[in-house]
C-alpha atoms as a PDB file:
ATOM      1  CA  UNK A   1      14.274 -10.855 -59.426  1.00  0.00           C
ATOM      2  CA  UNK A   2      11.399  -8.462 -57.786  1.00  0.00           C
ATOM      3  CA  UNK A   3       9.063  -6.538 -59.890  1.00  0.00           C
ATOM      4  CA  UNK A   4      10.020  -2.708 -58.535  1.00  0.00           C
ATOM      5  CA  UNK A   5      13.540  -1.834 -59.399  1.00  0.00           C
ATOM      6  CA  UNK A   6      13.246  -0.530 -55.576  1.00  0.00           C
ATOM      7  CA  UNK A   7      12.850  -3.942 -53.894  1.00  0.00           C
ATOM      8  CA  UNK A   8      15.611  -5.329 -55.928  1.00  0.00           C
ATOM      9  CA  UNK A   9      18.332  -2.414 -54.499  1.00  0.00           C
ATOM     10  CA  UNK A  10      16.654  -3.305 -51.037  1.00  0.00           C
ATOM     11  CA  UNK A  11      17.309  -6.835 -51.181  1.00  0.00           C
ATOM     12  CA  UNK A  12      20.708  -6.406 -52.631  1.00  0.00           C
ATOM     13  CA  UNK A  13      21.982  -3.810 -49.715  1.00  0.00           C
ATOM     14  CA  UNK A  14      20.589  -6.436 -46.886  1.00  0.00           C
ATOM     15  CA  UNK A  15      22.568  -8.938 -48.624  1.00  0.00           C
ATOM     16  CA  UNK A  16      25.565  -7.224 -49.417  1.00  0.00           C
ATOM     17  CA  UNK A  17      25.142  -5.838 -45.272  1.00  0.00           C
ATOM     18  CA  UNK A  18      24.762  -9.580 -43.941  1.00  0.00           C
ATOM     19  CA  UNK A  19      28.107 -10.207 -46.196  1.00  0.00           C
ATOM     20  CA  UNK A  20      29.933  -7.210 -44.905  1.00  0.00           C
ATOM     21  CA  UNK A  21      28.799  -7.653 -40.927  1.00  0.00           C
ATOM     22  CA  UNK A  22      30.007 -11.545 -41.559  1.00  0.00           C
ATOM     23  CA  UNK A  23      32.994 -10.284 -42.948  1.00  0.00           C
ATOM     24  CA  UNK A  24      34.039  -7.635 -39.957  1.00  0.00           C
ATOM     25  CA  UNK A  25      33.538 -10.241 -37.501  1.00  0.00           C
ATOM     26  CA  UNK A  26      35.918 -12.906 -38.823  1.00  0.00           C
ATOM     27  CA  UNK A  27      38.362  -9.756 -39.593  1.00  0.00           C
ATOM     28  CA  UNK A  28      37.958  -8.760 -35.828  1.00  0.00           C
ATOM     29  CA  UNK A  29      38.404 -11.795 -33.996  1.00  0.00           C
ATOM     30  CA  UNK A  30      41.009 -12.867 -36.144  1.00  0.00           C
ATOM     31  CA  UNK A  31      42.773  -9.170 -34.675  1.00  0.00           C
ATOM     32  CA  UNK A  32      41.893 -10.000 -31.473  1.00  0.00           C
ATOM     33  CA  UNK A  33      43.197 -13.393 -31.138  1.00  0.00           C
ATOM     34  CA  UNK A  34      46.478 -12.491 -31.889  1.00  0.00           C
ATOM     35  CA  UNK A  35      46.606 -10.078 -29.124  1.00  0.00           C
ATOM     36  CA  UNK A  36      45.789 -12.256 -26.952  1.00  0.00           C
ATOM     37  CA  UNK A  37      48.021 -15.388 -27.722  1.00  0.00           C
ATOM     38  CA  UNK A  38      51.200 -14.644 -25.468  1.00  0.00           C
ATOM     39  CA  UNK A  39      54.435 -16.371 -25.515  1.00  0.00           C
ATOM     40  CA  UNK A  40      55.282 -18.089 -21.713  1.00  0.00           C
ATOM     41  CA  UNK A  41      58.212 -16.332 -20.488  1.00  0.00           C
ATOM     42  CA  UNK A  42      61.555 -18.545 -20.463  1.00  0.00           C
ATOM     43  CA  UNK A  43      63.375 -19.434 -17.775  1.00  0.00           C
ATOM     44  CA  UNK A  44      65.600 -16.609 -17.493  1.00  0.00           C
ATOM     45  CA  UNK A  45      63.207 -14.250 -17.452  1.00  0.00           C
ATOM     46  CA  UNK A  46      60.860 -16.181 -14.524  1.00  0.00           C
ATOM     47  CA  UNK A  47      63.995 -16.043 -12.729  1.00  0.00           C
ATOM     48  CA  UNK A  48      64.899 -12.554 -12.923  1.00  0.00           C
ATOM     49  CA  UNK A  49      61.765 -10.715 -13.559  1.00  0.00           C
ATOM     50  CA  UNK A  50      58.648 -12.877 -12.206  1.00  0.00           C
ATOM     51  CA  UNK A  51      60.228 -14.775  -8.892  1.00  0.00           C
ATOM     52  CA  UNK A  52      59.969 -13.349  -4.861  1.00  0.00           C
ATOM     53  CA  UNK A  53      62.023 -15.354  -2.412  1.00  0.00           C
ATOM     54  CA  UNK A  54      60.613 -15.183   0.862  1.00  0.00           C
ATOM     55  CA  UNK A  55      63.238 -16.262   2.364  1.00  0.00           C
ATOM     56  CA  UNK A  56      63.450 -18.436   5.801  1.00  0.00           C
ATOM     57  CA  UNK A  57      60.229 -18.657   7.723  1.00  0.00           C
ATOM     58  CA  UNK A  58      60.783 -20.669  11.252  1.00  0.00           C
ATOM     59  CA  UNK A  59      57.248 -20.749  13.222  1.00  0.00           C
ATOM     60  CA  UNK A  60      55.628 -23.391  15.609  1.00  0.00           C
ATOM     61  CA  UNK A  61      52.909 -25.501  14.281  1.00  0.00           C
ATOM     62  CA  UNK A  62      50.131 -27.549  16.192  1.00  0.00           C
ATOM     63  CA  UNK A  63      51.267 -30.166  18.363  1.00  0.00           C
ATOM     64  CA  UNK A  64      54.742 -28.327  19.848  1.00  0.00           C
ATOM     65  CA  UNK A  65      56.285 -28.997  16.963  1.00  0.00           C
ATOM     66  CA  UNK A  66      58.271 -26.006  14.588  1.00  0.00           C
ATOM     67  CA  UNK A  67      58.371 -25.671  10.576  1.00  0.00           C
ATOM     68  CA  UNK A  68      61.171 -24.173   8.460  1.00  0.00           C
ATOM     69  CA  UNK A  69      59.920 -22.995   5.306  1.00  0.00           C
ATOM     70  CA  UNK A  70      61.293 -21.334   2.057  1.00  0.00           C
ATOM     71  CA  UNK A  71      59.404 -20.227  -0.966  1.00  0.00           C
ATOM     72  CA  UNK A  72      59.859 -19.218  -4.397  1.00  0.00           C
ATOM     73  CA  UNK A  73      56.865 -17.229  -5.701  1.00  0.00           C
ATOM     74  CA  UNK A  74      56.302 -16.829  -9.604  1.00  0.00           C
ATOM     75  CA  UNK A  75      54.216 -14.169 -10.225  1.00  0.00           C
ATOM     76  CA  UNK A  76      52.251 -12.918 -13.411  1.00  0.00           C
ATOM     77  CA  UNK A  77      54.305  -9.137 -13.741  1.00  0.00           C
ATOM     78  CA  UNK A  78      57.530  -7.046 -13.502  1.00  0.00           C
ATOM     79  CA  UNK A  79      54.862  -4.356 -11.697  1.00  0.00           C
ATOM     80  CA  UNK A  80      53.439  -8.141  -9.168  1.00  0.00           C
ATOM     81  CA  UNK A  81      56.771  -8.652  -8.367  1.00  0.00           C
ATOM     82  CA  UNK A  82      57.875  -5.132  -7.126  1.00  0.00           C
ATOM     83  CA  UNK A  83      54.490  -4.695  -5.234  1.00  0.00           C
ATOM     84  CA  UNK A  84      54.864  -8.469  -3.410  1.00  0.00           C
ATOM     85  CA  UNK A  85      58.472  -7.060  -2.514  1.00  0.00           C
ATOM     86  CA  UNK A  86      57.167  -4.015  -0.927  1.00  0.00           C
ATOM     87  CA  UNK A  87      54.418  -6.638   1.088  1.00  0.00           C
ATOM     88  CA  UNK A  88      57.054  -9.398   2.220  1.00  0.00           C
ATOM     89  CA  UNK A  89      55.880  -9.169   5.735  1.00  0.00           C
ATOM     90  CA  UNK A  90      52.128  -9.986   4.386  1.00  0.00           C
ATOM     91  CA  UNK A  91      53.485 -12.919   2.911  1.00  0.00           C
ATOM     92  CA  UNK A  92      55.370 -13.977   5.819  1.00  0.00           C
ATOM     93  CA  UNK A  93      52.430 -13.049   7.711  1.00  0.00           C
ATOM     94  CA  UNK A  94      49.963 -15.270   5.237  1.00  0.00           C
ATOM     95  CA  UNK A  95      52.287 -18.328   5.632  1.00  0.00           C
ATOM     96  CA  UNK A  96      52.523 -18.094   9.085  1.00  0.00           C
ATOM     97  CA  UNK A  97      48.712 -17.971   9.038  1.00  0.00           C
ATOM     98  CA  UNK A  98      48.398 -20.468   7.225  1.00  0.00           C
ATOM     99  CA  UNK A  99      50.620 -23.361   8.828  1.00  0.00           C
ATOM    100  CA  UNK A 100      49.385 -22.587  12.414  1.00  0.00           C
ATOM    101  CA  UNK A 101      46.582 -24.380  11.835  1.00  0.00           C
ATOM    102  CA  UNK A 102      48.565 -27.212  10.715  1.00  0.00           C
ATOM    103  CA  UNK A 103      49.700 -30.120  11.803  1.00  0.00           C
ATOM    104  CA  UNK A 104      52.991 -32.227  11.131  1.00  0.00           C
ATOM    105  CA  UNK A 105      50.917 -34.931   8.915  1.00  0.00           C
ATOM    106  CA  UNK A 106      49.181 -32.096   7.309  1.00  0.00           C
ATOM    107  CA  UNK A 107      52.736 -31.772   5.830  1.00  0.00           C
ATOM    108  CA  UNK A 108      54.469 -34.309   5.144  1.00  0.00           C
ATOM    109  CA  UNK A 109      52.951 -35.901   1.600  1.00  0.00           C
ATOM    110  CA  UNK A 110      53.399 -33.981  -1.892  1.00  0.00           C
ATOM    111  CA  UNK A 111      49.799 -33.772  -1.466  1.00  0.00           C
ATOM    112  CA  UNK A 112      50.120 -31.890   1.929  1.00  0.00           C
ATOM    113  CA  UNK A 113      52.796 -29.069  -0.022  1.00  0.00           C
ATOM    114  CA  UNK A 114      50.564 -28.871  -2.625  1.00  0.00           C
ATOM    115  CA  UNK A 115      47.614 -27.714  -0.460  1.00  0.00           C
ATOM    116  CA  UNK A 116      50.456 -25.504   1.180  1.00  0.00           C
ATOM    117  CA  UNK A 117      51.238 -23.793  -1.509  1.00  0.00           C
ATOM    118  CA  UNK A 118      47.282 -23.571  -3.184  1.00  0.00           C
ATOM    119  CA  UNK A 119      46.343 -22.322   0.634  1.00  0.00           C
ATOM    120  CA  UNK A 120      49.469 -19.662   0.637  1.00  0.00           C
ATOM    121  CA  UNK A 121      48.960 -18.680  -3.012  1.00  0.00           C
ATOM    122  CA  UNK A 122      45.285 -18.041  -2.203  1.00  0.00           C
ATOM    123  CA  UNK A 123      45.684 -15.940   0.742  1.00  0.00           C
ATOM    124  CA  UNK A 124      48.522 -13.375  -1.357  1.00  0.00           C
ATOM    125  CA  UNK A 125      46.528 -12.985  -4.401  1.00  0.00           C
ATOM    126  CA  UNK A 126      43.805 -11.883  -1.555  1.00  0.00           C
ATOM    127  CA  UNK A 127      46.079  -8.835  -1.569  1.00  0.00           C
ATOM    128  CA  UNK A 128      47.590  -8.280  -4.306  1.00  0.00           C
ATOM    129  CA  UNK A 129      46.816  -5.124  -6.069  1.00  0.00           C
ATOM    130  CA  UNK A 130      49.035  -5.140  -9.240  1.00  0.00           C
ATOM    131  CA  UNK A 131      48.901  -8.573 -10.874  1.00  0.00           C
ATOM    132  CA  UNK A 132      48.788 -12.668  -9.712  1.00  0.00           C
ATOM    133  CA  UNK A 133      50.697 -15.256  -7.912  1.00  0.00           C
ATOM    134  CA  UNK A 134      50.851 -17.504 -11.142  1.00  0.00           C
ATOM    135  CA  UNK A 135      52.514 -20.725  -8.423  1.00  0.00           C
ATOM    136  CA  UNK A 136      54.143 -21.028  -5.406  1.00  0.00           C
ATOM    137  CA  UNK A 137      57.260 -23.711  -5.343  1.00  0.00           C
ATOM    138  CA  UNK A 138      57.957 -24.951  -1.755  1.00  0.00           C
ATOM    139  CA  UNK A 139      62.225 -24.495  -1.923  1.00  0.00           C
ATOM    140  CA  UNK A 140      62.575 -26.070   1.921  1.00  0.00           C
ATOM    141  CA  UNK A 141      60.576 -27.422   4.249  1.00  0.00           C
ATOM    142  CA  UNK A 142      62.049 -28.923   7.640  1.00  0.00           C
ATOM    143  CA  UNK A 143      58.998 -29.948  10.325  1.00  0.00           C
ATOM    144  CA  UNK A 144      60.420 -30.666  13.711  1.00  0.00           C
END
């Protein structure tokens, strides 16, 4: 190939380098993408292991009227789930925050619980040390 016998070593350690550093990085990321593909959790374990009830939550809203309100939150970890216990009254505190400002036809579409529930889900992962509200599912909802 090259003239000196030293340039020809040279050349074939960059190449055989290249080949190796090409190598590691399909090796790696192959590793690493199977650490990071997890499974959803099924039902039963959402249920048991990943869901806060808030329980009832009666406050006034604008306008003299009152809400009833009931939530389900899914969150991402065993660890989210005992901390958000532990908080309950900063929950009920952030939904009661939240709907003052609120008026009845604020809340009566799906669209209006949806932003509910974005607005609510917001304001918890504010404080949430430990993990993530992964959704918040609106269980009853009475607006008098």
């Amino acid at each position: 190939m090259f003239k000196s016998r030293g340039m020809n070593v040279l050349f074939i350690l960059m190449v055989l380098m290249i080949i190796g550093t090409i190598a590691a990085f399909f090796i790696m990321s192959n590793l690493g993408r199977g650490s990071e593909v997890e499974k959803d959790p099924d039902i039963d374990e959402i249920v048991k292991n990943l869901t806060v009830a808030t329980g009832e939550i009666t406050t006034n809203i604008k306008g003299d009227h009152f809400i009833k309100l009931d939530f389900n939150i899914q969150v991402s970890s065993k660890e989210t789930k005992e901390e958000l216990e532990k908080r309950s009254y900063q929950v009920k505190n952030a939904v009661i925050y939240t709907v003052s400002g609120m008026s009845p036809s604020d809340l009566q579409d799906q669209q209006g619980i949806s932003n509910l529930e974005d607005m609510v889900k917001k304001r918890i992962n504010a404080f949430l040390k430990s993990g993530t509200v992964v959704h918040v599912y609106t269980t009853e909802k009475i607006v008098q």
